[in-house]
C-alpha atoms as a PDB file:
ATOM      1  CA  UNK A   1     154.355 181.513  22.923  1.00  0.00           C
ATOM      2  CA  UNK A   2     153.267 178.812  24.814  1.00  0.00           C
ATOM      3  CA  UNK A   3     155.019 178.023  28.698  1.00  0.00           C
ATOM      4  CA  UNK A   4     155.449 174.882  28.760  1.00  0.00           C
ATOM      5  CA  UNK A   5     157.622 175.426  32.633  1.00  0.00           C
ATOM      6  CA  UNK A   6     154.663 174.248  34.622  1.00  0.00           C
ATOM      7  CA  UNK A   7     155.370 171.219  33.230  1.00  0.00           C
ATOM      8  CA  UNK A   8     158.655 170.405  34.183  1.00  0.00           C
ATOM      9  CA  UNK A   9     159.347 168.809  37.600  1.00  0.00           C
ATOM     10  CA  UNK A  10     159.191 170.693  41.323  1.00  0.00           C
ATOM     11  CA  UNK A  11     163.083 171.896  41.796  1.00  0.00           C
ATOM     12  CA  UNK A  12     164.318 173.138  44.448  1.00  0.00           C
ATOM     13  CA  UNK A  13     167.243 174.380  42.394  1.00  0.00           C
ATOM     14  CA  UNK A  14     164.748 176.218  40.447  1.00  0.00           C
ATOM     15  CA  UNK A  15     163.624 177.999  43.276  1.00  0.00           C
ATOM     16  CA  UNK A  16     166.978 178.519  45.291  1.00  0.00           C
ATOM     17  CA  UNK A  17     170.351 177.982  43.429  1.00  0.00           C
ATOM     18  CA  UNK A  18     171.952 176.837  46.618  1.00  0.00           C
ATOM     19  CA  UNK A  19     169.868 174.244  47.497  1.00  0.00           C
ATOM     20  CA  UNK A  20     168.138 172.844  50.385  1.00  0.00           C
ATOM     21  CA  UNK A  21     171.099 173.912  53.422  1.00  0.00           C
ATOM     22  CA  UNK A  22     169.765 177.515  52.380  1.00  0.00           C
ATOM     23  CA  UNK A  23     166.540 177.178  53.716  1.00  0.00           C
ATOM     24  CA  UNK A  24     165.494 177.008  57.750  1.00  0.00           C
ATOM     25  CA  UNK A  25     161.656 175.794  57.249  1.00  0.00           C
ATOM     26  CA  UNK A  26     158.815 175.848  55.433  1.00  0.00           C
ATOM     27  CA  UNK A  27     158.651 179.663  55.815  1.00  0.00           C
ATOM     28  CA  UNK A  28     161.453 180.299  54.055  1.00  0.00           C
ATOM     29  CA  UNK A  29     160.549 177.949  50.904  1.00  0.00           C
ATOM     30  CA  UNK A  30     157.176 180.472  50.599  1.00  0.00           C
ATOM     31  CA  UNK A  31     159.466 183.346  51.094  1.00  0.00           C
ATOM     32  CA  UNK A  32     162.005 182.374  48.264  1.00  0.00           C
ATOM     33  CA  UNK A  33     158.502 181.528  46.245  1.00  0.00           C
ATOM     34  CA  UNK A  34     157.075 184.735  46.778  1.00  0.00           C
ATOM     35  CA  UNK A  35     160.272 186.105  45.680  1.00  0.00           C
ATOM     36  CA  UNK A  36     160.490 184.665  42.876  1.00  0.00           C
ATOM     37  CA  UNK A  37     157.074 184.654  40.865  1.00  0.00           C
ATOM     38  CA  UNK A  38     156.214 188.601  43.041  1.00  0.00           C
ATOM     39  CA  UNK A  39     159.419 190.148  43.272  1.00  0.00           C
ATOM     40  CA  UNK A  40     158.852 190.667  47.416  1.00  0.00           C
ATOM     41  CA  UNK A  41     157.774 188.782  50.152  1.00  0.00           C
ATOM     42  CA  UNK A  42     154.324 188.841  52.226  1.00  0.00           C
ATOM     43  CA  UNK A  43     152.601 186.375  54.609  1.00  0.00           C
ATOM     44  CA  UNK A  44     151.747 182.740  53.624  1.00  0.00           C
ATOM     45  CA  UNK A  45     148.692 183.054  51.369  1.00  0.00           C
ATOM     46  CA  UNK A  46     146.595 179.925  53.386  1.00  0.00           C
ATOM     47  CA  UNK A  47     147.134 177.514  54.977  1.00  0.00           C
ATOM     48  CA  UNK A  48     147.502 174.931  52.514  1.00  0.00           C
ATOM     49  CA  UNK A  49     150.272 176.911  50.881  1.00  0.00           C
ATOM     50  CA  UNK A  50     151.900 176.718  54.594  1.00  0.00           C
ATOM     51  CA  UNK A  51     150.884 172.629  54.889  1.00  0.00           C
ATOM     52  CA  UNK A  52     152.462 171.803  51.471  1.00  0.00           C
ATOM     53  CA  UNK A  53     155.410 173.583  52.376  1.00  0.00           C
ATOM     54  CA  UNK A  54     155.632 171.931  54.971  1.00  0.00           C
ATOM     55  CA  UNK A  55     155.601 168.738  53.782  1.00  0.00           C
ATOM     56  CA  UNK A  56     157.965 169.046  50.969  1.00  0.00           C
ATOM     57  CA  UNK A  57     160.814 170.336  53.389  1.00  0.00           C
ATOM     58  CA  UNK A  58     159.623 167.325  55.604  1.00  0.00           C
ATOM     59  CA  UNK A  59     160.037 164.977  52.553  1.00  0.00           C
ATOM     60  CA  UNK A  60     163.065 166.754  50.260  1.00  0.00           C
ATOM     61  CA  UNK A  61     164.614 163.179  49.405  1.00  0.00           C
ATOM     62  CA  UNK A  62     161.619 162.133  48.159  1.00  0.00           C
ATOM     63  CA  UNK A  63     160.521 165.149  46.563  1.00  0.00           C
ATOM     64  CA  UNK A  64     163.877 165.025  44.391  1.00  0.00           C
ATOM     65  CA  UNK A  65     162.787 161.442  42.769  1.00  0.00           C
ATOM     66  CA  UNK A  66     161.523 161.037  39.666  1.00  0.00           C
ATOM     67  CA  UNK A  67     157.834 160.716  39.874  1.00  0.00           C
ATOM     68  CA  UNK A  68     155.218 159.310  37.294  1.00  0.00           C
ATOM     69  CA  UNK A  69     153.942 161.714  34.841  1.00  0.00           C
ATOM     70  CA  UNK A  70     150.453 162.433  36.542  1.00  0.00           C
ATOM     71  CA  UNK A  71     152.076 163.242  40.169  1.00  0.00           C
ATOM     72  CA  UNK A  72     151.381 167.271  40.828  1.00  0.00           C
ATOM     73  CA  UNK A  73     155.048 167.555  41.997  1.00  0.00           C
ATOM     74  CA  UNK A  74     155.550 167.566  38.018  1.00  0.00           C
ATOM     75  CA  UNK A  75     154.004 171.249  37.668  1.00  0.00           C
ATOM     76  CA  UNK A  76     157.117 172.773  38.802  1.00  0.00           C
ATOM     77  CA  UNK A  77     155.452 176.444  38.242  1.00  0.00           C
ATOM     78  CA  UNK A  78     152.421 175.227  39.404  1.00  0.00           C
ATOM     79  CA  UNK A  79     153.892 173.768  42.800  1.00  0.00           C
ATOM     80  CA  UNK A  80     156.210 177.362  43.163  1.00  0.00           C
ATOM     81  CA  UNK A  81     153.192 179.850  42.256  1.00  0.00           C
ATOM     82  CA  UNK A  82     150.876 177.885  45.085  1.00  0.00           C
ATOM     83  CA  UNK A  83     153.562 178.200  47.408  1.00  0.00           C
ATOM     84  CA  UNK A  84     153.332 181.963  46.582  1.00  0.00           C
ATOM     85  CA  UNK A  85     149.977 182.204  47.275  1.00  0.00           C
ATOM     86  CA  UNK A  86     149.535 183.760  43.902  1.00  0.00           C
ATOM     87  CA  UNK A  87     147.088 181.156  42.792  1.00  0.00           C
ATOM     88  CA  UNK A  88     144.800 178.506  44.272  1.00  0.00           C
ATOM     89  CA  UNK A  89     144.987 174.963  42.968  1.00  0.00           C
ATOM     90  CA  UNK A  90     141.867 173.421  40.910  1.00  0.00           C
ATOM     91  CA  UNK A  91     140.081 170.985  42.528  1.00  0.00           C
ATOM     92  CA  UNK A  92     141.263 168.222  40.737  1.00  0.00           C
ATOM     93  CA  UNK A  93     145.566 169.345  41.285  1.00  0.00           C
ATOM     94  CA  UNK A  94     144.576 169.560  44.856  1.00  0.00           C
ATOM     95  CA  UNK A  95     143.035 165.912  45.096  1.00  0.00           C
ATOM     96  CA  UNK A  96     146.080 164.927  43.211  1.00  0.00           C
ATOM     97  CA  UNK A  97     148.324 166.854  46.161  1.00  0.00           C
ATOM     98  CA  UNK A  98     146.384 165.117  48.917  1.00  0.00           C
ATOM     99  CA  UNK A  99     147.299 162.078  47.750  1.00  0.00           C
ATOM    100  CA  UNK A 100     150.454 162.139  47.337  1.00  0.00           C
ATOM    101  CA  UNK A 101     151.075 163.987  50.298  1.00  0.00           C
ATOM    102  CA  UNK A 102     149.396 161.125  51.839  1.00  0.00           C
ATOM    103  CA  UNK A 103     146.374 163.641  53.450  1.00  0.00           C
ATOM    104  CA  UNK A 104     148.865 165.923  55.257  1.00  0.00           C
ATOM    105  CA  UNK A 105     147.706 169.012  52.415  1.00  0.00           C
ATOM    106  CA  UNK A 106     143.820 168.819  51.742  1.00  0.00           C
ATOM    107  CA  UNK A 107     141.940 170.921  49.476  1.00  0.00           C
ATOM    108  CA  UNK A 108     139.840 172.346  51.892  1.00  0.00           C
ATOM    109  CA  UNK A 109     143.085 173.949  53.411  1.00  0.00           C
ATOM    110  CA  UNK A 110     143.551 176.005  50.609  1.00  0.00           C
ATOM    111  CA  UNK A 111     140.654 177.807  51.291  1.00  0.00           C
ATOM    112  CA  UNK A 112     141.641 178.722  55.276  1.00  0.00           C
ATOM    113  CA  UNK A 113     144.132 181.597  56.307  1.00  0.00           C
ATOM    114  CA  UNK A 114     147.459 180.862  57.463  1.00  0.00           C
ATOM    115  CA  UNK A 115     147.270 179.186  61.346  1.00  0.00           C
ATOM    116  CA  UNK A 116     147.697 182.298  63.980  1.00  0.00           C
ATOM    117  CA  UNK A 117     151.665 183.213  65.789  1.00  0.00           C
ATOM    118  CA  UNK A 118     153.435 182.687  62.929  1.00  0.00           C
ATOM    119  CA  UNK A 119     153.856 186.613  62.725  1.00  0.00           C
ATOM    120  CA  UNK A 120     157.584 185.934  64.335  1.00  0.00           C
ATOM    121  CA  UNK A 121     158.685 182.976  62.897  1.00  0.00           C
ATOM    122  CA  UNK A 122     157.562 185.053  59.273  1.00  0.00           C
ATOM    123  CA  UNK A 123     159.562 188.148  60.279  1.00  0.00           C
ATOM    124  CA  UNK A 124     162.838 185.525  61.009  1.00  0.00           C
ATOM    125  CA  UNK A 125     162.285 183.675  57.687  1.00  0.00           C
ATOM    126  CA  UNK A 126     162.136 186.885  55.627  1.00  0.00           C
ATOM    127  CA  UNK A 127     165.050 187.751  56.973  1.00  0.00           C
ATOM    128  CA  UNK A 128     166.854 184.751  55.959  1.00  0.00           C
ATOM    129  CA  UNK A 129     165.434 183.747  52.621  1.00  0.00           C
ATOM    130  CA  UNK A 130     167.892 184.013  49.700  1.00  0.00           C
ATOM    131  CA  UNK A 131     167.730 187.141  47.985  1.00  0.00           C
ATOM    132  CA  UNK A 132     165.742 188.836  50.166  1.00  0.00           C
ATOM    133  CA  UNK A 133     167.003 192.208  50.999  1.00  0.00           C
ATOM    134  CA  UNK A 134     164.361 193.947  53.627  1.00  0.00           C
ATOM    135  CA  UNK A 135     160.260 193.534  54.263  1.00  0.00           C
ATOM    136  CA  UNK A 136     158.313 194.276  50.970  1.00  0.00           C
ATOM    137  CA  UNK A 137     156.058 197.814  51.757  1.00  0.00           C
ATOM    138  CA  UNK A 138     153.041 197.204  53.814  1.00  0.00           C
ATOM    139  CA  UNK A 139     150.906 197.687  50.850  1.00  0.00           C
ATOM    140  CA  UNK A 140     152.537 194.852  49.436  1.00  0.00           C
ATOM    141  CA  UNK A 141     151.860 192.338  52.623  1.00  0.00           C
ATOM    142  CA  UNK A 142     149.066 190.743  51.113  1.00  0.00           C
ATOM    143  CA  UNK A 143     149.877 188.174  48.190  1.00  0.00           C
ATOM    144  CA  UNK A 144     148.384 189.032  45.071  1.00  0.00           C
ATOM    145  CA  UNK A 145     145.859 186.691  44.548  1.00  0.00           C
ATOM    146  CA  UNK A 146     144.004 188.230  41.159  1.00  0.00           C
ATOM    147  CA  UNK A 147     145.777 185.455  39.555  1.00  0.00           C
ATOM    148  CA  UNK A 148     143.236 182.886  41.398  1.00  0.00           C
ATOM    149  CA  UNK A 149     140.175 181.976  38.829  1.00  0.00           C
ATOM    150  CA  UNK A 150     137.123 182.333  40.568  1.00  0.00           C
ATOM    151  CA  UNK A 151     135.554 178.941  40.551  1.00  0.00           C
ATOM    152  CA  UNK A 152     132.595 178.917  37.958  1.00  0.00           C
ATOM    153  CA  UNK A 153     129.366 177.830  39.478  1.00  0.00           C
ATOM    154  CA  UNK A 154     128.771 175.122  36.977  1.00  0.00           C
ATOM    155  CA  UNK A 155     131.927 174.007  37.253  1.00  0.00           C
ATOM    156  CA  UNK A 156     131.694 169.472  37.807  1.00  0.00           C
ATOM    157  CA  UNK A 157     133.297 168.086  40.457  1.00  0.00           C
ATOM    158  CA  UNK A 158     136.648 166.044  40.049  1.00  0.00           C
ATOM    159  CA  UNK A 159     136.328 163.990  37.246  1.00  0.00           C
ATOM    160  CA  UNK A 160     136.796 160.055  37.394  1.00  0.00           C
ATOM    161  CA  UNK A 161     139.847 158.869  34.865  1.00  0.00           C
ATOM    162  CA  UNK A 162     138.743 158.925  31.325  1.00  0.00           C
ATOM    163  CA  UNK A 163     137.999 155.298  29.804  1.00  0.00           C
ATOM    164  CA  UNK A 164     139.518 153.590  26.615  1.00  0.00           C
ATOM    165  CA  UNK A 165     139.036 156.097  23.949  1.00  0.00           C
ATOM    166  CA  UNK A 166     135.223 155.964  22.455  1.00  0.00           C
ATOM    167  CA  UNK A 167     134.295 154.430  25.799  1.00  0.00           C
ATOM    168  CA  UNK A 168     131.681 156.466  28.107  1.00  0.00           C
ATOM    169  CA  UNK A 169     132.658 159.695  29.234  1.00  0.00           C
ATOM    170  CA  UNK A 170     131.809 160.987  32.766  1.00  0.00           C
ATOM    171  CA  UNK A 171     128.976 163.818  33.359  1.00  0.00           C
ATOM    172  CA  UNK A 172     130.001 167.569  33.275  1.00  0.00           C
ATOM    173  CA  UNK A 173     132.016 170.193  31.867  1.00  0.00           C
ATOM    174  CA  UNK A 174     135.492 167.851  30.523  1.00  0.00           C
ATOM    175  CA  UNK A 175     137.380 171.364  29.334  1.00  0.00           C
ATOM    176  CA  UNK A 176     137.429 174.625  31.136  1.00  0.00           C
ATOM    177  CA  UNK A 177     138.617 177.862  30.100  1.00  0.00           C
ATOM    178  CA  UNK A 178     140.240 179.688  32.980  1.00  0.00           C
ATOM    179  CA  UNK A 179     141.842 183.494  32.995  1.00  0.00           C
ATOM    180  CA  UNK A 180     145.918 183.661  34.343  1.00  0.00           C
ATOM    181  CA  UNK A 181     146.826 187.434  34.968  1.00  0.00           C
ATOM    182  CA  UNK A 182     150.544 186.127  33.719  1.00  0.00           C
ATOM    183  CA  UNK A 183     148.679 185.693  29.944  1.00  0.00           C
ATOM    184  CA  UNK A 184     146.649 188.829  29.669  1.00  0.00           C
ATOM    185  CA  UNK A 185     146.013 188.227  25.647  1.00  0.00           C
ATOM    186  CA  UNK A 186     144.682 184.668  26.529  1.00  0.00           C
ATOM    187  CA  UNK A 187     143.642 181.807  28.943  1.00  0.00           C
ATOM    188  CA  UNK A 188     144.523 178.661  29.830  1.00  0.00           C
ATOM    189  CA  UNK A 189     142.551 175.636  29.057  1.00  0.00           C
ATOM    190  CA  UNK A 190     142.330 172.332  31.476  1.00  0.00           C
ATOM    191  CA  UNK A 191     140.760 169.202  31.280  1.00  0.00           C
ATOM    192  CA  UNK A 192     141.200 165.428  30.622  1.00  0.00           C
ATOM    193  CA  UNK A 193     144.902 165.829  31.961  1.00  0.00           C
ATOM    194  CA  UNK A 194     146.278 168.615  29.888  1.00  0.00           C
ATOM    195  CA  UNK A 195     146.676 171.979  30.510  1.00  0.00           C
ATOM    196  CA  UNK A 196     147.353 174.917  26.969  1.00  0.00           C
ATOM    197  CA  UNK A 197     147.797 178.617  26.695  1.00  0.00           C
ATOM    198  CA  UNK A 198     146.282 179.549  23.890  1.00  0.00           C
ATOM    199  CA  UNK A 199     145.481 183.355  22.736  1.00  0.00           C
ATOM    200  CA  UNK A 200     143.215 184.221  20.209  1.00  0.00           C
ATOM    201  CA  UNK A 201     144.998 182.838  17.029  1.00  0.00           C
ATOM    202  CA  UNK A 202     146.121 179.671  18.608  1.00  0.00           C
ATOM    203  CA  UNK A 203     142.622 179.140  20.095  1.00  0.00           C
ATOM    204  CA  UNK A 204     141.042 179.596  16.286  1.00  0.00           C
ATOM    205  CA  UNK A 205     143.626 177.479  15.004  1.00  0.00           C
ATOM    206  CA  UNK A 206     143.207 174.810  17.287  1.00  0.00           C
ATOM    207  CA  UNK A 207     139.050 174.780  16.553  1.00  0.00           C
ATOM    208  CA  UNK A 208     139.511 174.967  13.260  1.00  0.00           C
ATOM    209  CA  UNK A 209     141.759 172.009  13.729  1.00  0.00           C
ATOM    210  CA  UNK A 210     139.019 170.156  15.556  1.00  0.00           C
ATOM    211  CA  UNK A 211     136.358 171.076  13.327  1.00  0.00           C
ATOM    212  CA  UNK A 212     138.489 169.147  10.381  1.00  0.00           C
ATOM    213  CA  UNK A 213     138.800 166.050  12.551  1.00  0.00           C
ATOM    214  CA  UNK A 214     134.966 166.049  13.325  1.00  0.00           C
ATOM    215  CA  UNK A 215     134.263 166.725   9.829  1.00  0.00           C
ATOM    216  CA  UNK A 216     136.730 163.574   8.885  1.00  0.00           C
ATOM    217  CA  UNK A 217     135.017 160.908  11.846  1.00  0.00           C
ATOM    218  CA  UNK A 218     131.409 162.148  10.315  1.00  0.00           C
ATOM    219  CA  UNK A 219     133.144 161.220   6.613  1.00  0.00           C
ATOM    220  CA  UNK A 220     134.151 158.205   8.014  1.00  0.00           C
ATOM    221  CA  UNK A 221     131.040 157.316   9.933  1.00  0.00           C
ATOM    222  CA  UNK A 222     128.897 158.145   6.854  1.00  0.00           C
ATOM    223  CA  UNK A 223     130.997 155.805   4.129  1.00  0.00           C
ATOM    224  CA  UNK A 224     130.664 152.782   6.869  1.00  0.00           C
ATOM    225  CA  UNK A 225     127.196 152.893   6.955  1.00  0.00           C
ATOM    226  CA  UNK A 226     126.794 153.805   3.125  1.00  0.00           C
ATOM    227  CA  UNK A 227     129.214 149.874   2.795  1.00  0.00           C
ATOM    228  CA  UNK A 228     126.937 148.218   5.051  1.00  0.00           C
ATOM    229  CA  UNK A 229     124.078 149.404   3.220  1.00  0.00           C
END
């Protein structure tokens, strides 16, 4: 079945049922995360997972606005699991998050470890998250991060926005394939905006699918020329 909750907008509701008043910072929005999506809370995962906490507790009025239907603070899911430190975002969702966080969470952050001294502040905000009962084993400090794909080497840089359809497409990969631990029996596939879980039989249906349509454009293509002959 496909989850189609990344897709709905960033909540804090979703996150924690009382709202806002329940949290004391940015620490404590990762902590309820972590909770969440882990079952336990750790450290913050990087530092961009720290910045764009941050900035959403900085900017909660206008993070509960609607927002357009390409703005990353639509992937609800997404947003949570990044706060988590459970996954990294792909290149193009974090040049979509510096954006609209105006620069204050860049892409390169996500790659950095959390800034040193927050070990205190983390042991306070742990303590106060909702739901969370005592510090997770020390095993367990670490996020999970298998959930991260590893970024393919051939992978093509952000791609430009996609012309009128027909029109020249940009160089590169336009689809990627890319493993989620959450959907061991499939993947998820990105590109030109859209993001599917598919497993084996919904991956064969959908290229059988797109076979038909290729086979109907090449019918099509074939009887024009066949007319202007």
């Amino acid at each position: 079945m496909t989850d189609f909750s990344a897709f709905r907008p960033f909540s804090i509701e979703a996150v924690v049922p009382e709202g806002w008043g329940a949290l004391g910072g940015p620490l404590d929005l990762i902590c309820a995360c972590q909770m969440k999506h882990q079952g336990w809370t750790g450290r913050p995962g990087n530092a961009g997972a720290l910045a764009l906490a941050s900035w959403i507790m900085d900017h909660r009025d206008q993070v509960a606005l609607p927002k357009a239907g390409t703005h990353p603070l639509n992937s609800g899911t997404a947003i949570e699991r990044i706060l988590a430190g459970e996954v990294l975002p792909e290149e193009d969702f974090a040049m979509a998050l510096a954006a609209a966080t105006d620069g204050a969470v860049l892409p390169k952050m996500f790659g950095q470890p959390e800034p040193e001294g927050l070990e205190k502040n983390k042991e306070t905000s742990t303590q106060s998250a909702p739901g969370v009962d005592g510090e997770a084993p020390e095993s367990q400090q670490t996020p999970n991060m298998a959930a991260v794909p590893a970024p393919s080497e051939d992978r093509a840089p952000a791609l430009p926005p996609l012309g009128a359809l027909g029109g020249h497409l940009p160089p590169g990969r336009l689809f990627h394939p890319i493993a989620d631990s959450r959907f061991p029996q499939g993947f998820v596939l990105t590109g030109c905006g859209m993001a599917l879980c598919l497993d084996e039989s919904t991956a064969t249906a959908m290229q059988a699918a797109i076979a038909a349509g290729l086979d109907h454009l090449r019918q099509v293509r074939s009887g024009g020329r066949r007319i202007a002959a």
